[in-house]
Structure formats: structure tokens, C-alpha cells
Protein backbone atom coordinates (compact mmCIF):
# COMPACT_ATOMS: atom_id res chain seq x y z
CA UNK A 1 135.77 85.17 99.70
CA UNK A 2 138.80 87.58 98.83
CA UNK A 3 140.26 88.43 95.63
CA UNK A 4 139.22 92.11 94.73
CA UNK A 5 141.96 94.74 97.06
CA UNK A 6 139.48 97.40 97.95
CA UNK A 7 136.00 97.84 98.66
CA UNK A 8 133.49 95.70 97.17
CA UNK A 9 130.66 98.01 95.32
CA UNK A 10 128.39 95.89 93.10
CA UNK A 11 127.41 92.33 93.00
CA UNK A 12 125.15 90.04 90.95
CA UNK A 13 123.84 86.58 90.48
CA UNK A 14 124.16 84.76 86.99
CA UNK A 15 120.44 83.35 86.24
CA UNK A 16 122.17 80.11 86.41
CA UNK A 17 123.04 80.41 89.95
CA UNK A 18 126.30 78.72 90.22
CA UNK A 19 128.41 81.94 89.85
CA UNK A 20 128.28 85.40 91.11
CA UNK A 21 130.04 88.61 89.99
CA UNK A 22 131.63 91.58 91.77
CA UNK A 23 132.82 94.88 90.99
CA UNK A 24 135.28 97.13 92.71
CA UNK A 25 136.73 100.56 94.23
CA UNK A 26 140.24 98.31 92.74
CA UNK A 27 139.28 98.55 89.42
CA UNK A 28 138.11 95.21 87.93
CA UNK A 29 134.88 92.68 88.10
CA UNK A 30 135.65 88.98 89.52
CA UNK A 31 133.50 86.35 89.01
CA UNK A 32 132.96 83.65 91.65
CA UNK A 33 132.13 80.37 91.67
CA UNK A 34 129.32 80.00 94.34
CA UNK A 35 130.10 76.45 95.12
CA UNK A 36 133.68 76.24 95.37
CA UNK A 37 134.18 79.58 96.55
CA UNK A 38 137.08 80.42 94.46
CA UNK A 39 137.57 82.93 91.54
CA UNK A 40 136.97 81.72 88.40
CA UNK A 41 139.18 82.71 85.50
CA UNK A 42 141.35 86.33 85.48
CA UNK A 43 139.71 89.45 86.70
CA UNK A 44 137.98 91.50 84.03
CA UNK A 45 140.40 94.70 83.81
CA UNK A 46 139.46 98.28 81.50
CA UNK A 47 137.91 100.69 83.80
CA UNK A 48 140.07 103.59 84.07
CA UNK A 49 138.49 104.09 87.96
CA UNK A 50 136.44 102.98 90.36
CA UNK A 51 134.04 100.33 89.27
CA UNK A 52 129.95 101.63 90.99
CA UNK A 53 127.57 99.04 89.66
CA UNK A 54 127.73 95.59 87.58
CA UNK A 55 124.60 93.83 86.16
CA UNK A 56 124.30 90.47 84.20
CA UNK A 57 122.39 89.71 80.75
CA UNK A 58 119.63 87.01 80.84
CA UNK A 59 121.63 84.37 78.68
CA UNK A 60 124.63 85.03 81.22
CA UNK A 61 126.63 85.71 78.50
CA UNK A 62 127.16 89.22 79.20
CA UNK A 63 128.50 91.65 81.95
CA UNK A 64 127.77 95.45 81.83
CA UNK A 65 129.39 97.72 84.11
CA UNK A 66 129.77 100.90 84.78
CA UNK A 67 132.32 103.51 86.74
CA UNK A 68 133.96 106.85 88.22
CA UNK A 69 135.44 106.91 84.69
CA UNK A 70 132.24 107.76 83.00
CA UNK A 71 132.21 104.43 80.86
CA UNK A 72 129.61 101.62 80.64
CA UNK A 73 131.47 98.65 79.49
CA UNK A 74 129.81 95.34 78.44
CA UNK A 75 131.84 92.22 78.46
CA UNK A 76 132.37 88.95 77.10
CA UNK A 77 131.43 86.38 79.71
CA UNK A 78 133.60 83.63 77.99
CA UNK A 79 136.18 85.80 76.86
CA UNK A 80 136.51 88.65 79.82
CA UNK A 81 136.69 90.99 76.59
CA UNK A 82 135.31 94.15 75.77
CA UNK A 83 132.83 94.24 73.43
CA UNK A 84 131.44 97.43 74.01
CA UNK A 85 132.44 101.11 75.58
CA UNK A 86 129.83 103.00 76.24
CA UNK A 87 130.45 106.44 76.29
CA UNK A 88 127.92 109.51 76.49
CA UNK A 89 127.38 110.41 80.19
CA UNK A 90 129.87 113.53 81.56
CA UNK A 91 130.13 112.35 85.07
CA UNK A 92 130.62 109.25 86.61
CA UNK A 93 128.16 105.81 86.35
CA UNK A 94 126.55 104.64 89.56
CA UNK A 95 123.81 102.36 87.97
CA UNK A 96 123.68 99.85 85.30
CA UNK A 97 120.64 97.35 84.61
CA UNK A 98 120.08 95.00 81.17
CA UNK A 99 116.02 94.94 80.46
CA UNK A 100 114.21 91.56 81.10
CA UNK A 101 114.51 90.31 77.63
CA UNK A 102 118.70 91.12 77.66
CA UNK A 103 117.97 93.64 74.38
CA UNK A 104 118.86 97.41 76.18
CA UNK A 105 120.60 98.33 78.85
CA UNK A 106 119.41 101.20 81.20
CA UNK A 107 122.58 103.39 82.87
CA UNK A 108 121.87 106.45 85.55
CA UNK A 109 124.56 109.52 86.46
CA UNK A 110 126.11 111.52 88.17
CA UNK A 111 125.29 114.01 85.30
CA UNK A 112 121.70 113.55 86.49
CA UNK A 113 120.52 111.56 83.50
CA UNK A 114 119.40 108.02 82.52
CA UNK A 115 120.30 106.66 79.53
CA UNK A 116 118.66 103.54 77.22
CA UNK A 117 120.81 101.59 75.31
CA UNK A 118 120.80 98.77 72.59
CA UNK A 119 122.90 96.20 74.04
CA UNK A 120 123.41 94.53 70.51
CA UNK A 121 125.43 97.47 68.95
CA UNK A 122 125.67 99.91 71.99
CA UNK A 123 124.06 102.98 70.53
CA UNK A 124 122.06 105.58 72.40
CA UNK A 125 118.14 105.03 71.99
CA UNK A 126 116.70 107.49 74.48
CA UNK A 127 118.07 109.87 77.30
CA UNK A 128 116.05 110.29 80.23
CA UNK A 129 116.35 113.70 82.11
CA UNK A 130 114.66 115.63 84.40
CA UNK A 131 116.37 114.56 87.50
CA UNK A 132 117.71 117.41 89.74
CA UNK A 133 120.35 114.96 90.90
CA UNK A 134 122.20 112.15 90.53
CA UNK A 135 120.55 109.24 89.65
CA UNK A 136 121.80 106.34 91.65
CA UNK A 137 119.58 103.60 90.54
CA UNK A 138 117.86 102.58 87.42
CA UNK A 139 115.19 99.27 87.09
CA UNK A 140 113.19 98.07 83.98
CA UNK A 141 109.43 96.81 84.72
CA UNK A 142 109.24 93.48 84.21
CA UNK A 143 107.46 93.33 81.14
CA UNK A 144 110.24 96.04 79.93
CA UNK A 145 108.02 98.68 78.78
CA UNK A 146 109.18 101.66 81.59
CA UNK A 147 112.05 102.39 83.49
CA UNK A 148 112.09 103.73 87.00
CA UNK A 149 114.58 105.82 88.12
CA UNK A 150 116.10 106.39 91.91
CA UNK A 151 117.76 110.02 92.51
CA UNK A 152 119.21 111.95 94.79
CA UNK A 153 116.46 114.41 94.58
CA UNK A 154 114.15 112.60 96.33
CA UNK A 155 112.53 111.56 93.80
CA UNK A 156 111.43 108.20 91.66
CA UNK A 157 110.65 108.70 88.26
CA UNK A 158 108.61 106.26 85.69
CA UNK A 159 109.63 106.41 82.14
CA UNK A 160 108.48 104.61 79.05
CA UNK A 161 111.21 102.82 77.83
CA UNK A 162 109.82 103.71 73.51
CA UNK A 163 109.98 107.40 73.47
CA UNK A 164 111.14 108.79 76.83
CA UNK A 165 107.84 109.93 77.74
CA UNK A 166 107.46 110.30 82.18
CA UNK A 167 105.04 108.76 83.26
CA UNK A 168 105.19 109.07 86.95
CA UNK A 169 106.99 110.95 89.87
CA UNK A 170 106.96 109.86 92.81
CA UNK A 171 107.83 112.11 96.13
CA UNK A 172 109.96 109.80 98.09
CA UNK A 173 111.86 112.08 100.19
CA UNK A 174 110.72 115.60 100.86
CA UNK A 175 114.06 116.36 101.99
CA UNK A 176 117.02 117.06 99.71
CA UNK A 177 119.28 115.16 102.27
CA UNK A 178 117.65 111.78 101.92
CA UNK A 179 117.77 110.95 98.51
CA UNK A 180 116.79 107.57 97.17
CA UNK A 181 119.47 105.11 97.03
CA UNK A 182 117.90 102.25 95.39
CA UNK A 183 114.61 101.17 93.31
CA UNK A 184 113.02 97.44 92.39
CA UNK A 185 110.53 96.52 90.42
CA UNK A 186 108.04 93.43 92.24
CA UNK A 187 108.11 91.15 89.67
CA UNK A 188 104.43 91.05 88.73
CA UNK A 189 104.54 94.40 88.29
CA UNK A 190 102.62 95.83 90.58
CA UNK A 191 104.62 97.97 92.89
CA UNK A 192 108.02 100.09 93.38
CA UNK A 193 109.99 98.84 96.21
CA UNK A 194 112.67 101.81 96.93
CA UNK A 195 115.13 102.53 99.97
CA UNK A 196 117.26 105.45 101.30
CA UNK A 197 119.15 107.36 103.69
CA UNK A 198 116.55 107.60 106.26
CA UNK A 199 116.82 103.86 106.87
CA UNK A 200 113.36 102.60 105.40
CA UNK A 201 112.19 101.28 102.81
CA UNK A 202 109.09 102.32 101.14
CA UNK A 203 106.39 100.04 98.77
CA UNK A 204 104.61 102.66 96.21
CA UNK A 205 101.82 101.74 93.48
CA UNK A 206 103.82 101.75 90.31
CA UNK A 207 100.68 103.05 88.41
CA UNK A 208 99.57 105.83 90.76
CA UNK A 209 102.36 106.22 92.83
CA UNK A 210 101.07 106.23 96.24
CA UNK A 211 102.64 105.19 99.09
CA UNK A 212 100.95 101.51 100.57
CA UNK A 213 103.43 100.63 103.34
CA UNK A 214 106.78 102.78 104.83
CA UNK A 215 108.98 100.12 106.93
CA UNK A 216 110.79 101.23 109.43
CA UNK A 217 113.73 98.56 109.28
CA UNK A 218 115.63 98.83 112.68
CA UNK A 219 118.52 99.66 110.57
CA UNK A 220 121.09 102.37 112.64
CA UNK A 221 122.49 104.25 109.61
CA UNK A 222 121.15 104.62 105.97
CA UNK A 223 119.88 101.62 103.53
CA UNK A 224 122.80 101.25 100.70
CA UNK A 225 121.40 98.74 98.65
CA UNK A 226 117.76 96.56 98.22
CA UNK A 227 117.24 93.19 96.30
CA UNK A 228 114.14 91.27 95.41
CA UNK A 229 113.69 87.37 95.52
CA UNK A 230 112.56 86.53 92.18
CA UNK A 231 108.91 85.58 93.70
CA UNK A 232 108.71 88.75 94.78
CA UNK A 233 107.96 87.02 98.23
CA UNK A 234 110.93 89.29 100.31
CA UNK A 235 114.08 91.73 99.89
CA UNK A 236 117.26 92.37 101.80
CA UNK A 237 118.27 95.50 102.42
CA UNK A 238 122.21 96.05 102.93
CA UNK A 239 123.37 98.97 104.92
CA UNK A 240 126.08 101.23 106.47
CA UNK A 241 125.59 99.80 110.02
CA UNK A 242 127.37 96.54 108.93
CA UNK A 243 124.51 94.00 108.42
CA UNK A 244 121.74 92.94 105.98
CA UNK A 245 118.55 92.24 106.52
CA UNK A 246 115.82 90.07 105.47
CA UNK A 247 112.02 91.15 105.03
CA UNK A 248 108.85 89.20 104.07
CA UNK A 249 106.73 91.48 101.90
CA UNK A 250 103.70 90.24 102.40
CA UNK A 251 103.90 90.63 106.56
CA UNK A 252 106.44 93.27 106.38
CA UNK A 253 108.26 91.63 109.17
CA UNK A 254 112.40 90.82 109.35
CA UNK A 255 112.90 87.48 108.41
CA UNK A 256 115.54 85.96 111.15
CA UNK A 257 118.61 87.47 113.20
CA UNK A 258 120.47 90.74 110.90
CA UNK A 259 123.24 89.15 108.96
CA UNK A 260 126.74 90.86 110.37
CA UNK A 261 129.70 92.17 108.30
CA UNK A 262 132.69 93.21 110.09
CA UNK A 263 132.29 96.90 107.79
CA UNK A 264 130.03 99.09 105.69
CA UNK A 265 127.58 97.19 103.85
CA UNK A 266 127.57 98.32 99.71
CA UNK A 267 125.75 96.03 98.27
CA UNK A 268 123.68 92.71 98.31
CA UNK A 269 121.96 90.59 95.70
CA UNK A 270 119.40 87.24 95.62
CA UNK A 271 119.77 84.13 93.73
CA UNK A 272 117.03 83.23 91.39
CA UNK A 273 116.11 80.54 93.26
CA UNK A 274 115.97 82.64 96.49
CA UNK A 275 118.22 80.13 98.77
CA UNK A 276 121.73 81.89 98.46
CA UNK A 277 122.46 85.68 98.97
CA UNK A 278 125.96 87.48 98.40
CA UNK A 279 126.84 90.61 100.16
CA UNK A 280 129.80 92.98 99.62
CA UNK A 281 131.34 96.39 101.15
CA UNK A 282 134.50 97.97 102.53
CA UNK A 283 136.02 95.01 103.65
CA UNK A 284 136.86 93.98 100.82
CA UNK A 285 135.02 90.46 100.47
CA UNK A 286 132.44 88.95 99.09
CA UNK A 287 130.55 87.10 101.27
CA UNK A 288 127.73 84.35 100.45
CA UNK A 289 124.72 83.21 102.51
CA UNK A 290 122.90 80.27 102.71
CA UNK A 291 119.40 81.59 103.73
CA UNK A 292 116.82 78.68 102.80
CA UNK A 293 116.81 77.33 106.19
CA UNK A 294 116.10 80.94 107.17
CA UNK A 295 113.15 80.84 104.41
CA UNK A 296 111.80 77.80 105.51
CA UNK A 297 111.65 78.47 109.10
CA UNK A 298 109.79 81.55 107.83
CA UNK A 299 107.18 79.84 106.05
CA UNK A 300 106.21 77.51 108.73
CA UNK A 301 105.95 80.03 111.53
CA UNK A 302 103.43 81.78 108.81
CA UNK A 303 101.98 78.55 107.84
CA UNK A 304 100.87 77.67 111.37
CA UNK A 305 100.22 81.82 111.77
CA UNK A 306 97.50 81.10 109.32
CA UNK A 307 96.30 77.70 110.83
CA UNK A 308 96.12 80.11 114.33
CA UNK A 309 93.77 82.45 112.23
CA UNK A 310 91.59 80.07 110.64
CA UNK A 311 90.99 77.87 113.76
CA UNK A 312 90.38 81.42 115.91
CA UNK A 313 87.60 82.13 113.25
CA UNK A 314 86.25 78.92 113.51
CA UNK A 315 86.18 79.36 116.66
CA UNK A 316 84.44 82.66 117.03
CA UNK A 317 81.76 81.24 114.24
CA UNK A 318 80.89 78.42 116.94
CA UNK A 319 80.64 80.72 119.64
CA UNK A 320 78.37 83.05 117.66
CA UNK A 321 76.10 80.07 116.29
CA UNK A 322 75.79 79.03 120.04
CA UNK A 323 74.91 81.91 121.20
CA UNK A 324 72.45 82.30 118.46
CA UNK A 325 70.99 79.44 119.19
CA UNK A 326 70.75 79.77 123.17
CA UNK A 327 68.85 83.33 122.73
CA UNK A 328 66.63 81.70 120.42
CA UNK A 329 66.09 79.35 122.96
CA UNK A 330 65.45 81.62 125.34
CA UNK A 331 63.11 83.67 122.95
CA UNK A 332 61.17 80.78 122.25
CA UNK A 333 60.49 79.97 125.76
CA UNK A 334 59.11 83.62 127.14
């Protein structure tokens, strides 16, 4: 879908699932009508720059965003006013995020800080620092109670959301060079899900942070952004070699054929009901995929994976009983 004149950098689903929203290297947010494909109402104009990272409030009456111009702006879904300007970071936004329950908003830096906010009157209610660079991505738990933060250090850091206290960090990357681009929450909780410029994507133990599983994706240059279905049952990872990628995380296997863009990959996001995805980069469109079919086809190969394994074991118990009971045949005849 066109509309936006330069690269595409963020995108997100409303809860509701019928629209999507972009933001822009041009300036502005669009938001999309998933079904029709068109633009719905007039772009959303106030950034002063580049527009890095765009996130939607639970009621889907809100938009935050935030940009090279140092602003976080939240918006009036209805209206496409401002309600809100943000301002307290000294270099440029790269990450917004609301909190599960729509009442702060988290923001990370290039001025290698995170910042909580109250989204109901916009004032600061904790800054986050410790970072020793930029922090590109910022994710509440799901019960809202920490933040983790994604930097170019290397490193993911845990905070509690109350008083700023760190909780956790995480070694990602040893090396300086391959920082982490993006961090998700699974949504019961349990783990970190985190990717980055050496093109895999790591699962952690959000309470002790060690590493369960590394993936090695098969992607050919680094991992620019990482989404979570809403069951928590796979991500896509977008990335600079032009395609996405789909990836069960229970198997840790890619889930069909790599989905190919015609340019750099910047972002990607799921639907809450896991059937649609929208990806966006430096062509300039937003495009949307229909992956239930590639879902389904998913869950049957596991469902007969799992018939395979259950009928092997029976198997194997039969041929253990029999020959259990031919050496105690044997046994009982010498």
C-alpha cells in the first residue's frame, strides 16, 4: 500500500484489527485500513523530523510516537490531534511502547536513557539510565510491573516500572558492534525474546536471565525488527536482507518460505488475532500478509509430528513388553 514518500520505519496493529498504523522517514503517521487497503482519513503531521517508532493504546484511541526531533507525541485517534508533546530526552526517540493497561508510556534514546511516562497528563514518572548506549527498544512485562530495555551496548536491562530500581542485566552481545536491536516480552511472562545485528535471535529467562535457546535464523544481514503473536506461539523477525521471517517458538523452526520485499526490511508487526502481518522499510510501502494459511499448515505438520511421536512410543513399549515376555519365556523354560 503507498501513501507515506520515504521509508517506512514503524508499524502497528490497532487491538481491533481492522486498521494498522505507520510512521515515516517523511514525517507523518498514516493509518490504514487493513481491509480495503486504502488510507483512512489525513496523515497525522507535527514531527519536526524523521518519525523512528509508533505504538498504539489498548482502547485504540491513542497513537504515541516518537522521532529524530527528540519529541514523543501522543495523538488523538479520532481527531489526528495532538494531545500531548513530550519533551525531556536530548537526542533523538527510537522507541515508544504504552504499558498493557494503556496508563504510561515507556520511550528509549539516543541520549542513552528510558523514560516512564503517565499517558493521562504526560509527565515524567521515572528515568531509567544506566545504558552505555542508545537504547533502541523498550517493552513492558505483561503484567506491567518492569520494563526491559534493548541497547546498543549489548545489553538488556530489567527495570521495575514503581521506582526505577534494575533488576536484571542481561549480556546479549559481548561485542560493542552488535548491539541489540529489539526486545519482547512472551506474553505469560516468562521469557525475553530479543534480536540483533548478528542475525539471531536469542530467548533469555526474564527472572534469571540466562540464555535457553540462540536461533540462528538463516537471515544474510542483521535482524531490524521482532514481533510476537499474541499467544506467544511464534515471532517474525524483519531484516536488512529484504524478507521476514516466521518462527514457531516452541520448535524453533521457520514457519514457511521467507516473505520477500523488494528493499531493506524496518519493521514488522502481528495482528492480535495472529492471521495478518504488516511489514514496512525503504521502499516506501506498507505491505500486509495474510499468514493463517501459513499457520495452519504449521499446526498440522506438528499435529501429525506429534501423532508420529506418540505412535513411535507405542511402538517401542510393544516391542519392549514382547521382548519381556519372550525372555521370560525363555527363562521359564531352562
Amino acid at each position: 500500500m503507498r501513501g507515506h514518500t520515504s521509508v517506512v520505519n514503524g508499524v502497528a496493529f490497532f487491538n481491533d484489527g481492522r486498521r494498522v498504523v505507520t510512521c515515516s522517514r517523511d514525517k507523518t503517521l498514516r493509518i490504514w485500513d487493513v481491509q480495503k487497503g486504502t488510507l483512512v482519513g489525513e496523515p497525522f503531521k507535527g514531527h519536526q523530523g524523521s518519525v523512528f517508532s509508533v505504538t498504539v493504546s489498548p482502547n485504540n484511541e491513542r497513537i504515541a510516537s516518537g522521532g529524530y526531533d527528540r519529541t514523543i507525541v501522543i495523538w488523538d485517534v479520532e481527531s489526528t490531534h495532538i494531545i500531548f508533546k513530550l519533551l525531556k530526552h536530548t537526542s533523538e526517540v527510537s522507541c515508544v511502547c504504552f504499558s498493557p493497561d494503556g496508563k504510561k508510556l515507556a520511550s528509549g534514546s539516543d541520549d542513552r536513557t528510558a523514560v516512564i511516562w503517565d499517558a493521562g497528563t504526560g509527565t515524567v514518572l521515572v528515568t531509567l539510565k544506566g545504558h552505555r548506549g542508545w537504547v533502541w527498544s523498550v517493552a513492558f512485562s505483561p503484567d506491567g510491573t518492569r520494563l526491559a530495555s534493548g541497547s546498543f551496548d549489548g545489553t538488556i536491562r530489567v527495570w521495575r516500572t514503581d521506582n526505577a530500581k534494575l533488576l536484571l542485566t542481561i549480556e546479549a552481545q559481548r561485542h560493542f558492534v552488535t548491539g541489540v536491536e529489539t526486545v519482547v516480552w512472551s506474553p505469560h511472562d516468562q521469557q525475553l525474546i530479543s534480536a540483533s545485528w548478528d542475525k539471531t535471535v536469542k530467548f533469555w529467562d526474564s527472572s534469571t536471565g540466562h540464555l535457553i535457546r540462540r536461533l540462528h535464523t538463516g537471515h544474510t544481514n542483521w535482524i531490524c525488527s521482532l514481533s510476537i503473536s499474541s499467544d506467544g506461539f511464534f515471532i517474525a523477525t524483519a531484516s536488512n536482507d529484504q524478507t521476514v521471517r516466521l518462527w514457531d517458538t516452541k520448535t524453533y523452526q521457520q514457519i514457511g518460505q521467507p516473505l520477500e520485499h523488494s528493499n531493506i526490511v524496518e519493521c514488522v508487526a502481528i495482528s492480535t488475532n495472529g492471521t495478518l502481518l504488516a511489514s514496512g522499510g525503504c521502499n516506501e510501502k506498507l505491505c500486509l500478509w495474510s499468514i493463517g494459511n501459513t499457520l495452519q499448515r504449521r499446526d498440522g505438520q506438528e499435529g501429525y509430528k506429534e501423532e508420529l511421536e506418540v505412535e513411535q512410543q507405542t511402538r517401542a513399549s510393544e516391542i519392549v513388553s514382547i521382548q519381556f515376555l519372550l525372555l521370560f519365556h525363555c527363562i521359564s523354560h531352562t
